[in-house]
C-alpha atoms as a PDB file:
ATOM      1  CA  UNK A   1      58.432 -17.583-108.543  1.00  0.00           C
ATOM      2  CA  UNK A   2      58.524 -14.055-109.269  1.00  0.00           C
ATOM      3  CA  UNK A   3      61.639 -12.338-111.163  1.00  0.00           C
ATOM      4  CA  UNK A   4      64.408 -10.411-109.947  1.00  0.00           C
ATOM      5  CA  UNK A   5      66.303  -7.851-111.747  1.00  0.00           C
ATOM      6  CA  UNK A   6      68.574  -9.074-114.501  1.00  0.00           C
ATOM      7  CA  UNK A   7      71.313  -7.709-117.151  1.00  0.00           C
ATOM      8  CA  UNK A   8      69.706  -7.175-120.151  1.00  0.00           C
ATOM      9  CA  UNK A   9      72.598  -8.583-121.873  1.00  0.00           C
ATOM     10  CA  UNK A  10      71.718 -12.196-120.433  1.00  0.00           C
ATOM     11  CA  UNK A  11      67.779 -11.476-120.751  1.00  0.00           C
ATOM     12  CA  UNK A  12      68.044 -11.572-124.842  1.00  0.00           C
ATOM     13  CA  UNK A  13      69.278 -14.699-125.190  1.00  0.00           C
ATOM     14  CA  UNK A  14      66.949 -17.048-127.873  1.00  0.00           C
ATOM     15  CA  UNK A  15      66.303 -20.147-124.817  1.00  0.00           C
ATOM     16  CA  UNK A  16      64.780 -17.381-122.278  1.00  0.00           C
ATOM     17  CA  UNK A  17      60.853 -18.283-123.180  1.00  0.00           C
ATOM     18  CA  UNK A  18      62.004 -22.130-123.351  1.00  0.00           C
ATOM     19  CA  UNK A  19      64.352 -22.035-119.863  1.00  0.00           C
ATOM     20  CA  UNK A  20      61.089 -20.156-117.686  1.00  0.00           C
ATOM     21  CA  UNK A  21      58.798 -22.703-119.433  1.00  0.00           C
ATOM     22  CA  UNK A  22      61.044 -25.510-118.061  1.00  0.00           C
ATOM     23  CA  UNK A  23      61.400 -24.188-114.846  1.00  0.00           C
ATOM     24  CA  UNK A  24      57.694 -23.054-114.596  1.00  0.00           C
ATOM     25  CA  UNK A  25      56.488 -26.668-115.375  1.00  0.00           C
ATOM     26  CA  UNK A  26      59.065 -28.512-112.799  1.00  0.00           C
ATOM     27  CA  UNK A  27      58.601 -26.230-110.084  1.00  0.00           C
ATOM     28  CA  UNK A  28      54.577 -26.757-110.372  1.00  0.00           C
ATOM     29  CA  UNK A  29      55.399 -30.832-109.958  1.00  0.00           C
ATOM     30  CA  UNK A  30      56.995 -30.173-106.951  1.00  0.00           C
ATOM     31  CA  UNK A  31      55.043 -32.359-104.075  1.00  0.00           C
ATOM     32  CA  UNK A  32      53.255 -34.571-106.316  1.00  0.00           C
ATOM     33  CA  UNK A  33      53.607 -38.286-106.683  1.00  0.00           C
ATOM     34  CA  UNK A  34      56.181 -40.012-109.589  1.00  0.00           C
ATOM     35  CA  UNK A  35      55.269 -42.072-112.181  1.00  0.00           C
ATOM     36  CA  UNK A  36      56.842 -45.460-111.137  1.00  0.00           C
ATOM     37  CA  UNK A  37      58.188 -47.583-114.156  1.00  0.00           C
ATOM     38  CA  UNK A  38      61.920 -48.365-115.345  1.00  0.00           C
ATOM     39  CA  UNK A  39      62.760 -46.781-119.088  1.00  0.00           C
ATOM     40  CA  UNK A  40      65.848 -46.093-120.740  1.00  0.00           C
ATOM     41  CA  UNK A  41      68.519 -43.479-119.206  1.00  0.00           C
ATOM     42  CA  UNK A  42      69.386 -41.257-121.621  1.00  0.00           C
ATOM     43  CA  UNK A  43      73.316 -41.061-122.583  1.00  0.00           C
ATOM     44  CA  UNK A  44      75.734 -38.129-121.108  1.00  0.00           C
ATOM     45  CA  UNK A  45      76.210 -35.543-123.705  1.00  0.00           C
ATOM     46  CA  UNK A  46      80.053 -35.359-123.485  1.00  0.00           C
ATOM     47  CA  UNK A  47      80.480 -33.190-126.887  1.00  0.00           C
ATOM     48  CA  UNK A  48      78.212 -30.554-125.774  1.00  0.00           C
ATOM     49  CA  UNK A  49      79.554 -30.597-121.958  1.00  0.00           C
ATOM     50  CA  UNK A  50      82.814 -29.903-122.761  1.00  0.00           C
ATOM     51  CA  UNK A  51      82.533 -27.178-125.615  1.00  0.00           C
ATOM     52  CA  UNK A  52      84.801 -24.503-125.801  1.00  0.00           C
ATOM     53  CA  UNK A  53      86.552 -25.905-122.946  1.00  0.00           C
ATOM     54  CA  UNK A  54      90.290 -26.538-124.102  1.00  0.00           C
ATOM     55  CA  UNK A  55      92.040 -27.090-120.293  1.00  0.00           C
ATOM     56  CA  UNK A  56      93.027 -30.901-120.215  1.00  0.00           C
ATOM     57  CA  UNK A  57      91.728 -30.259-116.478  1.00  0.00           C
ATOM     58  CA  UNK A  58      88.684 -28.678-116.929  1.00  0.00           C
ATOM     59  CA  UNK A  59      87.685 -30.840-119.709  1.00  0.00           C
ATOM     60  CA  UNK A  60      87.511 -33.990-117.519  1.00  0.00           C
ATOM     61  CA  UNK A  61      85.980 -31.568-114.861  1.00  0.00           C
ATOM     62  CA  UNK A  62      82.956 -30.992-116.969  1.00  0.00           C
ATOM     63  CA  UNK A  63      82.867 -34.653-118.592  1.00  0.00           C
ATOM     64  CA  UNK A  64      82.461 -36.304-114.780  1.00  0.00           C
ATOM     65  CA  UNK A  65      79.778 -32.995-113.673  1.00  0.00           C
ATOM     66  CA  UNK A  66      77.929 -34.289-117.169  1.00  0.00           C
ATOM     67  CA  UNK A  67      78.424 -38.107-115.923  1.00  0.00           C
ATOM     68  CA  UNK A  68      77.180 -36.985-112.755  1.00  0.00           C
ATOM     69  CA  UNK A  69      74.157 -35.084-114.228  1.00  0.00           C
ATOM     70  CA  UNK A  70      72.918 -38.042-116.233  1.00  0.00           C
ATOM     71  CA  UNK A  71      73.431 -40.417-112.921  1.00  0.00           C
ATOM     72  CA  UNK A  72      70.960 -38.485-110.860  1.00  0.00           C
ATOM     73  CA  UNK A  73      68.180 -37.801-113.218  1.00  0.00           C
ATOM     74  CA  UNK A  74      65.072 -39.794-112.674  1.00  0.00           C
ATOM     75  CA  UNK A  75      64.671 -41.532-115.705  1.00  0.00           C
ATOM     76  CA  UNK A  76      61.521 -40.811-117.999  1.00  0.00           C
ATOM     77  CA  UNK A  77      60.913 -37.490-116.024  1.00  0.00           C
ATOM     78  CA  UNK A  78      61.118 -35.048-118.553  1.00  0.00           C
ATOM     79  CA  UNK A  79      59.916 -31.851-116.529  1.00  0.00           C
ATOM     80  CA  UNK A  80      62.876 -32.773-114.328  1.00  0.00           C
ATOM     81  CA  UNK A  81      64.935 -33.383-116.862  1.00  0.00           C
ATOM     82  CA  UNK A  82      64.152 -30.343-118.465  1.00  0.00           C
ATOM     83  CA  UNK A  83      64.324 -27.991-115.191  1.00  0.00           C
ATOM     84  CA  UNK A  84      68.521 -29.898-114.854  1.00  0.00           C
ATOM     85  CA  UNK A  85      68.910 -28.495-118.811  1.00  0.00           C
ATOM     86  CA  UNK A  86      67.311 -24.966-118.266  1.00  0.00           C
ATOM     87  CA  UNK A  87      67.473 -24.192-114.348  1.00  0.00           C
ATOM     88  CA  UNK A  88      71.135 -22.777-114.522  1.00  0.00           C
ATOM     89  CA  UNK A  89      70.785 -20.687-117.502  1.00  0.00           C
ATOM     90  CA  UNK A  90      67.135 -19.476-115.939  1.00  0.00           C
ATOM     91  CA  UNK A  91      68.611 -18.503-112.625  1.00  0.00           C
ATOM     92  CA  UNK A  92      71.324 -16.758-113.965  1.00  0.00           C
ATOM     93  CA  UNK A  93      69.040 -14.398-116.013  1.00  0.00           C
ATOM     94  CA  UNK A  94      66.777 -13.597-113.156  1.00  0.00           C
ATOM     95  CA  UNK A  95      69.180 -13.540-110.572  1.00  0.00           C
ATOM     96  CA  UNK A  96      68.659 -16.980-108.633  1.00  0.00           C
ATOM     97  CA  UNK A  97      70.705 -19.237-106.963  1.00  0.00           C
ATOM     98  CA  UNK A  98      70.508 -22.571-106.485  1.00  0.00           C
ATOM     99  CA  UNK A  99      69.115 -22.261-102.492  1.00  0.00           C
ATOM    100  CA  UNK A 100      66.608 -20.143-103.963  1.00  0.00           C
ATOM    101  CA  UNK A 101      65.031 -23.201-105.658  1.00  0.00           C
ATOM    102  CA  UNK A 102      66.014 -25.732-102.517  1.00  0.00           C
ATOM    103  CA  UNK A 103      63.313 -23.401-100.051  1.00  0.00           C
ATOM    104  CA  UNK A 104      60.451 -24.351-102.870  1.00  0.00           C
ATOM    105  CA  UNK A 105      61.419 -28.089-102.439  1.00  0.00           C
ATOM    106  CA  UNK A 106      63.576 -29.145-104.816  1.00  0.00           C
ATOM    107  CA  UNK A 107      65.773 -31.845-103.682  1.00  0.00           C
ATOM    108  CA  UNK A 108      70.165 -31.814-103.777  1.00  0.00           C
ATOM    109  CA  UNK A 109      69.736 -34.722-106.180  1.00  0.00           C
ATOM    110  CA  UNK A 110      68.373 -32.452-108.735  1.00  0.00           C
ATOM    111  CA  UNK A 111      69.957 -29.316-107.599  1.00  0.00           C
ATOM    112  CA  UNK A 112      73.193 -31.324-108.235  1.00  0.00           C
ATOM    113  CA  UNK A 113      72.159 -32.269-111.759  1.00  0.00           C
ATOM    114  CA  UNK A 114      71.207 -28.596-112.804  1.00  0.00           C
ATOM    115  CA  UNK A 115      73.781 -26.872-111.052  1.00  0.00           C
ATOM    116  CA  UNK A 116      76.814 -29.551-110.360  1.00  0.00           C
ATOM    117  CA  UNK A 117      78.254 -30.466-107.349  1.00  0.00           C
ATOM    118  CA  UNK A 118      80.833 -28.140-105.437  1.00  0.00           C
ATOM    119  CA  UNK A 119      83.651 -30.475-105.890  1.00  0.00           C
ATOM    120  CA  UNK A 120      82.640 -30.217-109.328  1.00  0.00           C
ATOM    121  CA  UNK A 121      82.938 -26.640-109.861  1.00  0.00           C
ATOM    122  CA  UNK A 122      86.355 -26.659-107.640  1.00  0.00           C
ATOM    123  CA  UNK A 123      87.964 -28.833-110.244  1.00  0.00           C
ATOM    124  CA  UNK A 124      86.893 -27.223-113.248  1.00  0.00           C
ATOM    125  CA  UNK A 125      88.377 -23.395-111.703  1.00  0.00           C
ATOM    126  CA  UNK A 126      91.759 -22.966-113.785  1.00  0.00           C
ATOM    127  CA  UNK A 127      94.526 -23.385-111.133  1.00  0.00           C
ATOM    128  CA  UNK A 128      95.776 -20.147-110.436  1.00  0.00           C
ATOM    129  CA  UNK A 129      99.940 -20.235-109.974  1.00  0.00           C
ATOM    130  CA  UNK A 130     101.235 -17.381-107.708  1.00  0.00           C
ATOM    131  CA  UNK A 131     104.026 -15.057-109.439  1.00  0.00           C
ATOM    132  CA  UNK A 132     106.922 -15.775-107.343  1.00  0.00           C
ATOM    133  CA  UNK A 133     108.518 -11.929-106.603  1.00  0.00           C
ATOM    134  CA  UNK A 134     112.753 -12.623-107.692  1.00  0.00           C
ATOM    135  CA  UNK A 135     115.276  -9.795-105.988  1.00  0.00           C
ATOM    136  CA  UNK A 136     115.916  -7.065-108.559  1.00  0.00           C
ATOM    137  CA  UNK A 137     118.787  -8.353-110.236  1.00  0.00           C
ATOM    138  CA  UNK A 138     122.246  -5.868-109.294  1.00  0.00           C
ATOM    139  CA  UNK A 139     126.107  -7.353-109.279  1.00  0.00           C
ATOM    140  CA  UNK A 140     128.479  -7.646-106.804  1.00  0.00           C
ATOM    141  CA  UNK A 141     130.048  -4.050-107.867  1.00  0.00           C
ATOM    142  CA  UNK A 142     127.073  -2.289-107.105  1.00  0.00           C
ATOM    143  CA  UNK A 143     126.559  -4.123-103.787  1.00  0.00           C
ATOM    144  CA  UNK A 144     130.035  -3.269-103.106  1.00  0.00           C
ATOM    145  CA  UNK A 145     129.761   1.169-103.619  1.00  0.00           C
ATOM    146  CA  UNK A 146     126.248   0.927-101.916  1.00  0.00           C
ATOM    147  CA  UNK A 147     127.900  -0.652 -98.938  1.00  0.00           C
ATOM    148  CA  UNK A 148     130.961   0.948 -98.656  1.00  0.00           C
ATOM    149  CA  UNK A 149     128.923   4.343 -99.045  1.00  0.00           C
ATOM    150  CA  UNK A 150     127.361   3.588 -95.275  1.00  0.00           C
ATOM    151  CA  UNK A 151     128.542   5.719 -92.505  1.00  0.00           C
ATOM    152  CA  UNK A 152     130.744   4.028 -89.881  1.00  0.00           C
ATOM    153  CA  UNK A 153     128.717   2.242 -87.325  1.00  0.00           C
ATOM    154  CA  UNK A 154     126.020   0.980 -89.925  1.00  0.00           C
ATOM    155  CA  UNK A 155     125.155  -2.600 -88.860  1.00  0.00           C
ATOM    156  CA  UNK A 156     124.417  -4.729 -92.323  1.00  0.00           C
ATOM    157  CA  UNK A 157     122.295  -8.345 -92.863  1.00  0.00           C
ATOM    158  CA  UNK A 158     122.011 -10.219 -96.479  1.00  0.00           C
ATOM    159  CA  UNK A 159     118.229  -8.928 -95.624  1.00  0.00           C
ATOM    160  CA  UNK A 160     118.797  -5.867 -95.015  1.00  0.00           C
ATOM    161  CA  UNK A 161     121.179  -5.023 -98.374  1.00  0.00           C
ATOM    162  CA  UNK A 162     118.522  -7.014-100.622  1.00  0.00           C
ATOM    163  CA  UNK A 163     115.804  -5.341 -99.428  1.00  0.00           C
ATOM    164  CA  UNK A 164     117.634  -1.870 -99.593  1.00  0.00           C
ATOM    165  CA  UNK A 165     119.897  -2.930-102.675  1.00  0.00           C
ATOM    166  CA  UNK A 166     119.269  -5.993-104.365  1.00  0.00           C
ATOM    167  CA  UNK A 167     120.510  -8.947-104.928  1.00  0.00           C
ATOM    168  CA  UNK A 168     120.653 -12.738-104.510  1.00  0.00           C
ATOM    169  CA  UNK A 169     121.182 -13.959-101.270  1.00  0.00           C
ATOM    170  CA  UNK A 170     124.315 -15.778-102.363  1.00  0.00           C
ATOM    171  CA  UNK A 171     125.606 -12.584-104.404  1.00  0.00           C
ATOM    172  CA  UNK A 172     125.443 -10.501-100.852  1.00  0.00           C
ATOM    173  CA  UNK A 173     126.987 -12.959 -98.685  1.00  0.00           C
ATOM    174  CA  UNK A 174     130.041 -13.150-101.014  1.00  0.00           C
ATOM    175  CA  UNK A 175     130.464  -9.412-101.350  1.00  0.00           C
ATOM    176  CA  UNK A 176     130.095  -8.633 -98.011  1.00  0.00           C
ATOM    177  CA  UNK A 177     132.453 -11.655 -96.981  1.00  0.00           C
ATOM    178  CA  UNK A 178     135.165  -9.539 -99.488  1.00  0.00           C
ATOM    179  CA  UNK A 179     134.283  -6.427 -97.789  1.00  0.00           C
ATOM    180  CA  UNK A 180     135.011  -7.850 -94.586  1.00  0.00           C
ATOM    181  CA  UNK A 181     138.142  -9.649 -95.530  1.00  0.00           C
ATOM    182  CA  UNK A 182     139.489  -6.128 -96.646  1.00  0.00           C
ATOM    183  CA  UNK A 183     138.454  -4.491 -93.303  1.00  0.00           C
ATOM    184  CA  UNK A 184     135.413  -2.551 -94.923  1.00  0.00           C
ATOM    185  CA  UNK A 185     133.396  -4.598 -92.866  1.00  0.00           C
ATOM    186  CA  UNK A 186     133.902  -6.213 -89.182  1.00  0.00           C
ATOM    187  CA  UNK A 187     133.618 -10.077 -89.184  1.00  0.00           C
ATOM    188  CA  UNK A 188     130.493 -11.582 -89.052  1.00  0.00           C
ATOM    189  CA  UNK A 189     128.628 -11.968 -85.582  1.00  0.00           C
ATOM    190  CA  UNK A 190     125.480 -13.291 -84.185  1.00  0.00           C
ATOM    191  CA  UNK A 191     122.805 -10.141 -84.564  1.00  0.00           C
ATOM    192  CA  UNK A 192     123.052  -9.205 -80.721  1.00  0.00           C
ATOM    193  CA  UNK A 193     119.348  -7.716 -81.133  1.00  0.00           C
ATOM    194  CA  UNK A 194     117.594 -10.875 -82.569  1.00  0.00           C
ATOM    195  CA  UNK A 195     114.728 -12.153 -80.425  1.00  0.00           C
ATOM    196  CA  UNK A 196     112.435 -13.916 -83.241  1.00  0.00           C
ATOM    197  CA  UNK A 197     112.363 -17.778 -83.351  1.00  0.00           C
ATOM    198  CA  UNK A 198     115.211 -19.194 -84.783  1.00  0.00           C
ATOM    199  CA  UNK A 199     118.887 -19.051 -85.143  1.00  0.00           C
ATOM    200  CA  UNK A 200     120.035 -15.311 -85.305  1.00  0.00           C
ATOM    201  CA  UNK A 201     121.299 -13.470 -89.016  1.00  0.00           C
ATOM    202  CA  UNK A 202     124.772 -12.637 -89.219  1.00  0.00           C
ATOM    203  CA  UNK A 203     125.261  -9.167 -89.095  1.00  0.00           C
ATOM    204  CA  UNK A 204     128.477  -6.719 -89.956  1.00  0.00           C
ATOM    205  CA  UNK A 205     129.073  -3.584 -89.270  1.00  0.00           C
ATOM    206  CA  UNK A 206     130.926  -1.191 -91.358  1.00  0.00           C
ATOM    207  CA  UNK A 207     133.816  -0.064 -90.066  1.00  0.00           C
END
C-alpha cells in the first residue's frame, strides 16, 4: 500500500517503523488460510485504554471499545493482533482511513478491533451542552421611558420590546400592563395581523 502525504509532526513519532511493519505483515496474510487451534485470549488492557481520559463517560466509552477489541481478535493471530494495535496510529500518519484497508480485504471484525465501532466513538465524543442565549437583563424603569418614548400609533408585543429593549417576558408584561392601566397604553387586544399557527400575541398600542 503505497503512502500518502502526512504531517510531519505525526511522521516522527518512535512506533512509525514498528506500526508499517505491523501493517505490512497483516495486510500480506490477507487471503490465506488460519491456523486452526484454541489458545488463550489475551486480557483487555483497561489501564492503557483509558489513559489520560478523565470524563466518567468517556472512560467507560473506551473500557467497552477495549472489551470489544479483545472480543473480536482471533486468538493466537499475532499479525492480526498486531495490525488492531498499530493500524490506527499507521493510518493516521499516512493519511488512511479505515475503508481504505476494507477494499484490500480486511474484514469489519478486525476493522472494528483496530479502529472501534461507530457507536463506540459516539459515546466517547464529550457531550456538547448548547449556551442557552438569556434577554439582556434591563428593569421595569427602563422598559417604561423606552416605551413611553414611542410615537402615538406604535403597536407593542412582549416580543417586540425584548427584542428591541430587553427584558424578561414576565418583567414586560407587567410594565406594559402599568402603562396601560395609566392610559400610556390601550388595553390589550388580539394582534389583528397574526396569521402564524397558534393563538395570536397581545398587542398595545401607545396612545
Amino acid at each position: 500500500m503505497p503512502r500518502k502525504n502526512a504531517a510531519t509532526s505525526e511522521v516522527r513519532i518512535s512506533a512509525s517503523e514498528e506500526a508499517e511493519a505491523a501493517v505490512t505483515k497483516y495486510l500480506a496474510t490477507l487471503g490465506t488460510p488460519k491456523p486452526r487451534g484454541r489458545r488463550a485470549r489475551p486480557k483487555p488492557d483497561f489501564d492503557q485504554a483509558t489513559k489520560g481520559i478523565t470524563d466518567p463517560l468517556a472512560r467507560l466509552a473506551a473500557i467497552k471499545a477495549e472489551r470489544e477489541r479483545v472480543a473480536n481478535l482471533t486468538v493466537d493471530d499475532t499479525d492480526e493482533a498486531d495490525f488492531v494495535k498499530y493500524a490506527k496510529v499507521w493510518a493516521r500518519i499516512h493519511d488512511y482511513n479505515r475503508d481504505d484497508f476494507a477494499v484490500l480485504g480486511v474484514t469489519k471484525r478486525v476493522l472494528d478491533a483496530a479502529f472501534g465501532t461507530r457507536s463506540a466513538r459516539a459515546a466517547a465524543a464529550p457531550a456538547v451542552t448548547p449556551k442557552r442565549t438569556r434577554a439582556p437583563r434591563t428593569d421595569a424603569r427602563t422598559l417604561a421611558d423606552a416605551i413611553e418614548a414611542k410615537p402615538a400609533g406604535t403597536w407593542l408585543s412582549i416580543a417586540d420590546v425584548m427584542q428591541e429593549i430587553g427584558g424578561s417576558s414576565v418583567t414586560v408584561r407587567k410594565v406594559l400592563d402599568e402603562l396601560s392601566a395609566a392610559g400610556t397604553l390601550t388595553r390589550p387586544i388580539n394582534d389583528p395581523y397574526h396569521t402564524g399557527r397558534g393563538r395570536a400575541p397581545k398587542v398595545w398600542q401607545r396612545n
